[in-house]
PDB file of N, CA and C in Angstrom:
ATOM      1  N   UNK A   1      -2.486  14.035  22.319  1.00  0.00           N
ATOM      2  CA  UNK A   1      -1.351  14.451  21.516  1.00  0.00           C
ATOM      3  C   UNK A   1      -1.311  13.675  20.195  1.00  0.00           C
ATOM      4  N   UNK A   2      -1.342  12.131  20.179  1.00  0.00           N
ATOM      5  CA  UNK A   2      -1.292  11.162  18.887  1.00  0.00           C
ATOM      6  C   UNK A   2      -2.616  10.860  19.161  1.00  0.00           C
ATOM      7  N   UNK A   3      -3.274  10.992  17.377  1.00  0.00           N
ATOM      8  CA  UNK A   3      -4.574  10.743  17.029  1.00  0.00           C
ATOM      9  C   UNK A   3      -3.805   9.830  15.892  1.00  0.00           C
ATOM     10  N   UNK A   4      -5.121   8.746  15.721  1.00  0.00           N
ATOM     11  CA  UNK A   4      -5.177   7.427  15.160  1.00  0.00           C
ATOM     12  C   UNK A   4      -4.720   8.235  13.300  1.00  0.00           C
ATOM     13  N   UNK A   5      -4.259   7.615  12.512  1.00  0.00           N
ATOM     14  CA  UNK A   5      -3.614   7.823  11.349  1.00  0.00           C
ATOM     15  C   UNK A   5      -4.214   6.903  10.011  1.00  0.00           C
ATOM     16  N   UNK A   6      -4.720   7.255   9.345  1.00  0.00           N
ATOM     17  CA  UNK A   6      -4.769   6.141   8.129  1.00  0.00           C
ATOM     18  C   UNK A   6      -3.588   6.471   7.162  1.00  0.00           C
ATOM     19  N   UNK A   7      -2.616   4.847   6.493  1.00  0.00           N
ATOM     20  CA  UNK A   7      -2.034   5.070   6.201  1.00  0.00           C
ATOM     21  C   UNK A   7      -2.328   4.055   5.080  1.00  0.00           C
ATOM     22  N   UNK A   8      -1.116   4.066   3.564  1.00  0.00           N
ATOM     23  CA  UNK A   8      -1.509   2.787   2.705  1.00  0.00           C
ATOM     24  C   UNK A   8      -0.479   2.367   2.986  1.00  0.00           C
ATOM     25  N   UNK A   9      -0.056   1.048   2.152  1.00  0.00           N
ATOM     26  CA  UNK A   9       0.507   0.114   2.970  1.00  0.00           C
ATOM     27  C   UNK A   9       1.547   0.145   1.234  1.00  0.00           C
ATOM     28  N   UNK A  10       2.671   0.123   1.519  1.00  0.00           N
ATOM     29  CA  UNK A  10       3.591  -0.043   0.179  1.00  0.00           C
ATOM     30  C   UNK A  10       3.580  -1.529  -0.732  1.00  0.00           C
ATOM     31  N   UNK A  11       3.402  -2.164  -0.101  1.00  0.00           N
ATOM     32  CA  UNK A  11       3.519  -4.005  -0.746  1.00  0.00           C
ATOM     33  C   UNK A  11       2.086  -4.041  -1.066  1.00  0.00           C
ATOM     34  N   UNK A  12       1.315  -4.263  -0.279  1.00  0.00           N
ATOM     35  CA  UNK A  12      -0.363  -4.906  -0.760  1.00  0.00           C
ATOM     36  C   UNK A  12      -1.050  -3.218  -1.083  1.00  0.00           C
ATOM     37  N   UNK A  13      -0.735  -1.910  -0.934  1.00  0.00           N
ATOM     38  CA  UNK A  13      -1.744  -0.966  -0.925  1.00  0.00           C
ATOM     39  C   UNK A  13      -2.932  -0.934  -0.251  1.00  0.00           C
ATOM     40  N   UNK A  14      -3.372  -1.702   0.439  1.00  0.00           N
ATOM     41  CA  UNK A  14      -4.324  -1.548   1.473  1.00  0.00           C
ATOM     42  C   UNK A  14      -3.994  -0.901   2.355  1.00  0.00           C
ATOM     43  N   UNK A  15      -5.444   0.334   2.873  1.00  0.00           N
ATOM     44  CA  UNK A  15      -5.217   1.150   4.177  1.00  0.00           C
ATOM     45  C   UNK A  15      -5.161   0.739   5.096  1.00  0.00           C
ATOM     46  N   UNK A  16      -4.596   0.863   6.609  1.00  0.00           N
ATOM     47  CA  UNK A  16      -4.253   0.576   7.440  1.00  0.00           C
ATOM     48  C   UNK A  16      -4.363   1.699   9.334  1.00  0.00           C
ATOM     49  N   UNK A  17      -4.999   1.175  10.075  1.00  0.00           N
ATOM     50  CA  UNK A  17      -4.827   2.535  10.757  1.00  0.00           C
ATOM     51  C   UNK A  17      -3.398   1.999  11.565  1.00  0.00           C
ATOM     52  N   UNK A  18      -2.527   3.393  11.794  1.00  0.00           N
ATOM     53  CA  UNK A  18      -1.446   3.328  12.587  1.00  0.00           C
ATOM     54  C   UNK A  18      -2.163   4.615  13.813  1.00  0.00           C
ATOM     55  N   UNK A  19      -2.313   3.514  14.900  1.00  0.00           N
ATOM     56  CA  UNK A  19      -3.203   3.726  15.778  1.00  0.00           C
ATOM     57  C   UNK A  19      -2.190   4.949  16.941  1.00  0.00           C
ATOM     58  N   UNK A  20      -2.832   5.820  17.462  1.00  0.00           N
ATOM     59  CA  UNK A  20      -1.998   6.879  18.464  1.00  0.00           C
ATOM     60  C   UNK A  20      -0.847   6.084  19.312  1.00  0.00           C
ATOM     61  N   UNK A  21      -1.277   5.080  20.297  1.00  0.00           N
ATOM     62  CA  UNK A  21      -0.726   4.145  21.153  1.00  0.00           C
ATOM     63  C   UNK A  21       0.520   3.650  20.400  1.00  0.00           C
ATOM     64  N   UNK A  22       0.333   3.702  18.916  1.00  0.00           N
ATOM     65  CA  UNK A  22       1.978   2.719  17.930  1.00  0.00           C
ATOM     66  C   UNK A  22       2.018   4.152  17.361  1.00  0.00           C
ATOM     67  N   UNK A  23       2.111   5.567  17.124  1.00  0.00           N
ATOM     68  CA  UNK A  23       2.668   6.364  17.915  1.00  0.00           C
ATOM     69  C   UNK A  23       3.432   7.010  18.667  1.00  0.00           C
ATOM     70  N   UNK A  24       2.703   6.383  20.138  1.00  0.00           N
ATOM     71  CA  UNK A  24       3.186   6.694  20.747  1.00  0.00           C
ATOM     72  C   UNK A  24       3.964   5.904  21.229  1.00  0.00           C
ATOM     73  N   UNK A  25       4.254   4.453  20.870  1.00  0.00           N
ATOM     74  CA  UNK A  25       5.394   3.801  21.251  1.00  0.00           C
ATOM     75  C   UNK A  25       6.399   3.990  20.090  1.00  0.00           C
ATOM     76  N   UNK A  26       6.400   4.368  19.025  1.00  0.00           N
ATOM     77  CA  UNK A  26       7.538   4.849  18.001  1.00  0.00           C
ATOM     78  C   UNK A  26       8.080   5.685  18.694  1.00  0.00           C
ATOM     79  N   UNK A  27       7.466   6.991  18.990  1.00  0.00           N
ATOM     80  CA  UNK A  27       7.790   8.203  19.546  1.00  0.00           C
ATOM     81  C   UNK A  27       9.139   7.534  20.951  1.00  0.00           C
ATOM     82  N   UNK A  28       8.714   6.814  21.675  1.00  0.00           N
ATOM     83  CA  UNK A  28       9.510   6.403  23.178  1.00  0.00           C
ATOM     84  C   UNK A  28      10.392   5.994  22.457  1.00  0.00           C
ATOM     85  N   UNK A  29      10.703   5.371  21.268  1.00  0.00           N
ATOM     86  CA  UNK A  29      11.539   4.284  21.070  1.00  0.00           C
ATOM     87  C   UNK A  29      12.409   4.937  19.855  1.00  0.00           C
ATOM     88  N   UNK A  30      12.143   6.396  19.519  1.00  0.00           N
ATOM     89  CA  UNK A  30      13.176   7.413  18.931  1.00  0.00           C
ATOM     90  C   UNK A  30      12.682   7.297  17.750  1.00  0.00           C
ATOM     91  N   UNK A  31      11.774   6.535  17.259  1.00  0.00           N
ATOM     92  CA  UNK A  31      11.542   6.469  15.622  1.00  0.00           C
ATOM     93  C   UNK A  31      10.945   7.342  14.680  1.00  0.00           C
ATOM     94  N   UNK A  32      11.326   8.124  13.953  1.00  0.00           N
ATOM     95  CA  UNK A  32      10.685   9.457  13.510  1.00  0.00           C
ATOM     96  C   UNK A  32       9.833   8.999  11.910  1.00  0.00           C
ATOM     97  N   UNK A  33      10.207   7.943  11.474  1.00  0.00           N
ATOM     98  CA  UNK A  33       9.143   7.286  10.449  1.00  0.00           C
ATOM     99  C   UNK A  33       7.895   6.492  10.627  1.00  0.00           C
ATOM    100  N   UNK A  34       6.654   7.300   9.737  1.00  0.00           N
ATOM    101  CA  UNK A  34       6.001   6.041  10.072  1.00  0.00           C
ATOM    102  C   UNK A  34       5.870   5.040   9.279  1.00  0.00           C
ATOM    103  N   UNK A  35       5.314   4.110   9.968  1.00  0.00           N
ATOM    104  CA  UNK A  35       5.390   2.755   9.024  1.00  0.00           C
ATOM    105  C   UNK A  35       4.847   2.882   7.546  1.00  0.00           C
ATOM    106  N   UNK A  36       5.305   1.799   6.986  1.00  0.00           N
ATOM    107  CA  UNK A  36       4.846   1.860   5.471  1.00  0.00           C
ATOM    108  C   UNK A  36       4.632   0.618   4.480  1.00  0.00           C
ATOM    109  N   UNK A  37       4.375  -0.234   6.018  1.00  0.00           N
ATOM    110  CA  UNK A  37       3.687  -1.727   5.615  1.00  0.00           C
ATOM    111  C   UNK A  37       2.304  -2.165   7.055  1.00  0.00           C
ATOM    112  N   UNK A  38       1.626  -2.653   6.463  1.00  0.00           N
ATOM    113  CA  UNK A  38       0.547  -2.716   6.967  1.00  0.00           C
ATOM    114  C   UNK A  38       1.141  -4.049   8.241  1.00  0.00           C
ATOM    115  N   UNK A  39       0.500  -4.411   9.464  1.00  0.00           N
ATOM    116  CA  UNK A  39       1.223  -5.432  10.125  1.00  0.00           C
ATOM    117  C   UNK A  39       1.090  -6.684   9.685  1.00  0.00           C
ATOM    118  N   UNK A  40      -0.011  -7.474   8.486  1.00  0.00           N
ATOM    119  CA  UNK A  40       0.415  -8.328   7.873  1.00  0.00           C
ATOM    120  C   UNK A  40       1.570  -8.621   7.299  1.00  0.00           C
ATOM    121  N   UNK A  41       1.459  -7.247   6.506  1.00  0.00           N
ATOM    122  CA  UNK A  41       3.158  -7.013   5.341  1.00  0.00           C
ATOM    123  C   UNK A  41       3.963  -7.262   6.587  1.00  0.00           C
ATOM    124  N   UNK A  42       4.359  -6.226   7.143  1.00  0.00           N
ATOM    125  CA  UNK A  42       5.489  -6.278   7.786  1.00  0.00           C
ATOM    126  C   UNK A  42       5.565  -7.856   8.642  1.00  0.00           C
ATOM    127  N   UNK A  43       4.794  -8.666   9.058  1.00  0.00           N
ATOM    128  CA  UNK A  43       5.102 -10.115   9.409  1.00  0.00           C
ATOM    129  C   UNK A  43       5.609 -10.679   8.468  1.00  0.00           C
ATOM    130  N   UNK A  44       5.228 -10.815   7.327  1.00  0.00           N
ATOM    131  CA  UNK A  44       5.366 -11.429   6.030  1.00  0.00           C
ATOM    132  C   UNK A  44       6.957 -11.165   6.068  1.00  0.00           C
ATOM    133  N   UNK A  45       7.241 -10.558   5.693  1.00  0.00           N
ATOM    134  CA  UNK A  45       8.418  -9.638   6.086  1.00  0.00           C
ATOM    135  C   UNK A  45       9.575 -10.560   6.835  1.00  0.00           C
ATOM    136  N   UNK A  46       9.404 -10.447   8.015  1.00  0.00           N
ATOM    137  CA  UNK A  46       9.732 -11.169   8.927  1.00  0.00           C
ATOM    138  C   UNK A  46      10.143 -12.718   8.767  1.00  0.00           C
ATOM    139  N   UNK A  47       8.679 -13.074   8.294  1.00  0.00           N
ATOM    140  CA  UNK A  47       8.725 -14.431   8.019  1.00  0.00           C
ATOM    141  C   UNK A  47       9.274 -14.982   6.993  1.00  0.00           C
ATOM    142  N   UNK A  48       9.533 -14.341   6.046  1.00  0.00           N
ATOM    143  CA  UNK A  48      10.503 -14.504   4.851  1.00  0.00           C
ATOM    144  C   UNK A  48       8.950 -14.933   3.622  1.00  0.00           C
ATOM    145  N   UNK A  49       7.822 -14.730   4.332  1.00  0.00           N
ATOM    146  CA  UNK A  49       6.816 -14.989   3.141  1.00  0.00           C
ATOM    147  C   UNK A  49       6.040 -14.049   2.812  1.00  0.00           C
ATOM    148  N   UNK A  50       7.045 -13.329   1.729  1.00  0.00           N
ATOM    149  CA  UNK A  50       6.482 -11.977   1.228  1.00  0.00           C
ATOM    150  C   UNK A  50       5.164 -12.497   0.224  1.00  0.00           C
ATOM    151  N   UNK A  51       4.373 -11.362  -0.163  1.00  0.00           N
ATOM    152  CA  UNK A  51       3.177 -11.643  -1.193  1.00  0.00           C
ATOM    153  C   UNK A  51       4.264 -11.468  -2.334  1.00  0.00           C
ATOM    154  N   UNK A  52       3.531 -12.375  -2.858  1.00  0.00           N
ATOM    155  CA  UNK A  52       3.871 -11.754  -4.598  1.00  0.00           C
ATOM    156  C   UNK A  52       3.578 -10.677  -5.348  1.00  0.00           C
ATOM    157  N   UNK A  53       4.328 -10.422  -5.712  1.00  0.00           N
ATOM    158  CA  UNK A  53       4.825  -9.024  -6.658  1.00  0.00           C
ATOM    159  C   UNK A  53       4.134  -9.302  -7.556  1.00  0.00           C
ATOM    160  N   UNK A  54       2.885  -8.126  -8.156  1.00  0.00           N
ATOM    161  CA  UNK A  54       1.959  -7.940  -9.174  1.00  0.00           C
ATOM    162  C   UNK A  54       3.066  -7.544 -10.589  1.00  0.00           C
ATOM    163  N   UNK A  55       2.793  -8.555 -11.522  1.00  0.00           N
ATOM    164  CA  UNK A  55       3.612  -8.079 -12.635  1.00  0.00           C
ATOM    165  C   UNK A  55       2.485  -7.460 -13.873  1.00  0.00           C
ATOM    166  N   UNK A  56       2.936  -6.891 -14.597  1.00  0.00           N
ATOM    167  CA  UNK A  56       2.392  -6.085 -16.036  1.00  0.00           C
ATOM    168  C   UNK A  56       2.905  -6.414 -17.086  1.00  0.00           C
ATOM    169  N   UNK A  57       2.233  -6.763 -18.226  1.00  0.00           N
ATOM    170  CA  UNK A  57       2.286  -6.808 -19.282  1.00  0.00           C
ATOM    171  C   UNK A  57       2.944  -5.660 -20.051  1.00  0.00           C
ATOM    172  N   UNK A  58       4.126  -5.446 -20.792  1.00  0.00           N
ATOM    173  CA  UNK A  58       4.398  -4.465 -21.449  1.00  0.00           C
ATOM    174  C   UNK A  58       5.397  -5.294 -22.891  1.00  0.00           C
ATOM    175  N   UNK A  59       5.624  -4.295 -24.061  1.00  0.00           N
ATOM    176  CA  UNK A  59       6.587  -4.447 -24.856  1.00  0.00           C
ATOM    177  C   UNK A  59       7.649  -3.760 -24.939  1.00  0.00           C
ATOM    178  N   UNK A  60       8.547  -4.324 -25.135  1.00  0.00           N
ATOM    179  CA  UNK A  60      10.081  -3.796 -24.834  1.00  0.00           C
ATOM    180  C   UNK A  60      10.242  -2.542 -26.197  1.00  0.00           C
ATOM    181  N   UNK A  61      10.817  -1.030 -25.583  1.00  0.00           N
ATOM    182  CA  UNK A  61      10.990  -0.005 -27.038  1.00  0.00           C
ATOM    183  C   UNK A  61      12.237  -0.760 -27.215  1.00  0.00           C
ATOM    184  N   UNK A  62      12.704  -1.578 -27.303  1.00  0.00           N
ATOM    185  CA  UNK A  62      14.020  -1.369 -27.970  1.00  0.00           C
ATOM    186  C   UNK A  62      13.705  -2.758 -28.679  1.00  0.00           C
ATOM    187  N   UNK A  63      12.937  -3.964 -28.341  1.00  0.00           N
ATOM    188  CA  UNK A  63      13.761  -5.125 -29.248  1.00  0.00           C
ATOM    189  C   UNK A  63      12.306  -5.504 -29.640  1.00  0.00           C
ATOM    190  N   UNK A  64      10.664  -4.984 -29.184  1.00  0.00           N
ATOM    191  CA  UNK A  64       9.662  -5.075 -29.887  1.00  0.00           C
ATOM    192  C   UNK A  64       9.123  -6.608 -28.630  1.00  0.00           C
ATOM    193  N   UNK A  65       9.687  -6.823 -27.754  1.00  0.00           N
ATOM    194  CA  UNK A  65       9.500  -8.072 -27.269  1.00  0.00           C
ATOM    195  C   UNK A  65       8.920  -8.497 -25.927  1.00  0.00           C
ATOM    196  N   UNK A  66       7.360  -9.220 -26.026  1.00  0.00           N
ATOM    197  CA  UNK A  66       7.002  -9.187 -24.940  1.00  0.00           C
ATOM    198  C   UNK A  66       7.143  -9.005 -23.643  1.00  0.00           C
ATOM    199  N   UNK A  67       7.193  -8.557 -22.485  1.00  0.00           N
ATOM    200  CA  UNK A  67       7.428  -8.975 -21.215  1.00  0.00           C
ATOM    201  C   UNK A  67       6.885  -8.735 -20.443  1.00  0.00           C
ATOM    202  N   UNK A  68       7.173  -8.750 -18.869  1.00  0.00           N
ATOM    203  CA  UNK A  68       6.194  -8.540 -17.699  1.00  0.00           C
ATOM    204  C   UNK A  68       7.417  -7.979 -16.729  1.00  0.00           C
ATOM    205  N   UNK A  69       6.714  -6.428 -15.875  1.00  0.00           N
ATOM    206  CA  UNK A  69       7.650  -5.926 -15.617  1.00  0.00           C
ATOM    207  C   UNK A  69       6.649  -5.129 -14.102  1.00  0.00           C
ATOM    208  N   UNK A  70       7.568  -5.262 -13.284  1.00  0.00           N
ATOM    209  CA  UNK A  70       7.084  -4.595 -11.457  1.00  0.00           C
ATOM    210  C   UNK A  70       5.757  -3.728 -11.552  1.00  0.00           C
ATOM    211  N   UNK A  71       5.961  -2.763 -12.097  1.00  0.00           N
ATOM    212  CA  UNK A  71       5.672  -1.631 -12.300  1.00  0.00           C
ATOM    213  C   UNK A  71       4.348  -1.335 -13.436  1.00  0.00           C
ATOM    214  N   UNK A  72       3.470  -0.645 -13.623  1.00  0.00           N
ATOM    215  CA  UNK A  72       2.405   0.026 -14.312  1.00  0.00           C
ATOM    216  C   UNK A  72       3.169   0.164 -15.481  1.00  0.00           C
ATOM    217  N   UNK A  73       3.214   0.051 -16.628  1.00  0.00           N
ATOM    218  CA  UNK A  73       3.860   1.022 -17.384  1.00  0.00           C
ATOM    219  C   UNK A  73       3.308   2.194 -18.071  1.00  0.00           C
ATOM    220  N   UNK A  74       3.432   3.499 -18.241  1.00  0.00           N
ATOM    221  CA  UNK A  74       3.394   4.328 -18.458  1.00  0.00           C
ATOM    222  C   UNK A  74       3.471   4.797 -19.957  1.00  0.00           C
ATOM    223  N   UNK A  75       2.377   5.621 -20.761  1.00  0.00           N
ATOM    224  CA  UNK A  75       2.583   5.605 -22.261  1.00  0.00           C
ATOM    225  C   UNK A  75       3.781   6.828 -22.674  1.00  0.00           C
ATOM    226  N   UNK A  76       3.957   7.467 -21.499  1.00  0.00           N
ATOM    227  CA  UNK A  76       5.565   8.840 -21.793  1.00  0.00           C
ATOM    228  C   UNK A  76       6.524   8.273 -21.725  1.00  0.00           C
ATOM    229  N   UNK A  77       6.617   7.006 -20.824  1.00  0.00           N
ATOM    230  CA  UNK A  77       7.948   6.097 -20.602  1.00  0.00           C
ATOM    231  C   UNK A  77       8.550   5.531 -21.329  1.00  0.00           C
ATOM    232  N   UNK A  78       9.592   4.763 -22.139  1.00  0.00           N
ATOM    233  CA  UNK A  78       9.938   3.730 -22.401  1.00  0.00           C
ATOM    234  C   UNK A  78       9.896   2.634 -21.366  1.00  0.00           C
ATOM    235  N   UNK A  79       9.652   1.287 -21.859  1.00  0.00           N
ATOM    236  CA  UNK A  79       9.959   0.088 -20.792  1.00  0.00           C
ATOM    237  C   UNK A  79      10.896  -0.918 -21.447  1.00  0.00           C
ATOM    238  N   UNK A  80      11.616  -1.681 -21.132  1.00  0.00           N
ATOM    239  CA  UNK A  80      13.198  -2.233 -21.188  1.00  0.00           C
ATOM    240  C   UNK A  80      12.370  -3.469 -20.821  1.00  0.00           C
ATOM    241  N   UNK A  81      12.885  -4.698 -21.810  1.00  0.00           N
ATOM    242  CA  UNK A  81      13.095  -5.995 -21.172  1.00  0.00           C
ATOM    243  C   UNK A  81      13.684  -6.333 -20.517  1.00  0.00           C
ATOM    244  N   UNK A  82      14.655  -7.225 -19.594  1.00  0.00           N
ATOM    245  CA  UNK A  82      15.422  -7.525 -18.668  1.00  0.00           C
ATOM    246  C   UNK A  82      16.864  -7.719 -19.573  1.00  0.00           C
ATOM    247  N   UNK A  83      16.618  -8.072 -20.786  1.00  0.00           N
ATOM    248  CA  UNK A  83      17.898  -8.252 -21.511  1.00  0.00           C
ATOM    249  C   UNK A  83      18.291  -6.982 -22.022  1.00  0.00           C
ATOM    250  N   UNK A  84      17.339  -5.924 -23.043  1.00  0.00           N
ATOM    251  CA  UNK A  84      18.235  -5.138 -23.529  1.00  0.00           C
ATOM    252  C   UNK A  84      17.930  -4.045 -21.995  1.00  0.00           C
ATOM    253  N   UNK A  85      17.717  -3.980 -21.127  1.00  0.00           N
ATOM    254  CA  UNK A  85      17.881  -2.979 -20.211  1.00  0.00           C
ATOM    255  C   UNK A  85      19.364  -3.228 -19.347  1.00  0.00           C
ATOM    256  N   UNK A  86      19.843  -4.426 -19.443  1.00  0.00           N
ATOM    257  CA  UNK A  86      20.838  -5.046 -19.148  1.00  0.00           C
ATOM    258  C   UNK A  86      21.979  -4.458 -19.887  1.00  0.00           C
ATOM    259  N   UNK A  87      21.773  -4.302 -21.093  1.00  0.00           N
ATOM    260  CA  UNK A  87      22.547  -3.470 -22.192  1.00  0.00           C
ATOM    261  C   UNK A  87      22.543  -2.470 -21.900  1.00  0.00           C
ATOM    262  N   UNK A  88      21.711  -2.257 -21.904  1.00  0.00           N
ATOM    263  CA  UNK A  88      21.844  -0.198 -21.506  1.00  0.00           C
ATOM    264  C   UNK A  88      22.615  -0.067 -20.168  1.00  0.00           C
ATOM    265  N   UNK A  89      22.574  -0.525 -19.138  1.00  0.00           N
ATOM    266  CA  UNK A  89      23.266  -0.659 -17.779  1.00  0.00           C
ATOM    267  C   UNK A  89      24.364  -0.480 -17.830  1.00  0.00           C
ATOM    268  N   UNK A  90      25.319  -1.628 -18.978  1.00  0.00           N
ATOM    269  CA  UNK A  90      26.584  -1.818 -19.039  1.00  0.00           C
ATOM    270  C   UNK A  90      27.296  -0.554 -20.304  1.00  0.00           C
ATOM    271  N   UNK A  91      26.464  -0.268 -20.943  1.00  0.00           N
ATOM    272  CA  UNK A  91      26.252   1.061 -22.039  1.00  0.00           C
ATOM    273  C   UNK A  91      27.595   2.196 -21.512  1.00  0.00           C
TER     274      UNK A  91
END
């Protein structure tokens, strides 16, 4: 019925198999999501010792000013420094 799954993992992006057996113990245990951290992540997790968050280099459209921000940035996007995006929030 449950065949083995490759999945990526949301925090590190590494694939992961979510094996039939974890599955099939989600399934007993009512859980209709599957996971979406690999079982390192999700210990990490646990343990309160998450990986570090990959930051990016971008310049702010509004004030011209370096920063480093979660996310890829994108050339259709605007990207916000932490200060004037702060502005716009309260806007």
């Amino acid at each position: 019925m449950f065949e083995d799954k490759t999945l990526v993992c949301k925090d590190c992006g590494k694939e992961f198999v979510w094996t039939a057996g974890e599955q099939e113990f989600y399934a007993s245990r009512g859980f209709e999501n599957q996971p979406q951290r690999c079982k390192p992540c999700r210990d990490a997790r646990k343990n309160g010792t998450r990986t570090e968050r990959q930051m990016f280099d971008a310049v702010c459209a509004a004030c011209g000013k370096a920063c480093k921000v979660p996310f890829q940035p994108r050339e259709d996007r605007p990207v916000y420094c932490s200060d004037c995006f702060a502005k716009m929030k309260q806007a």
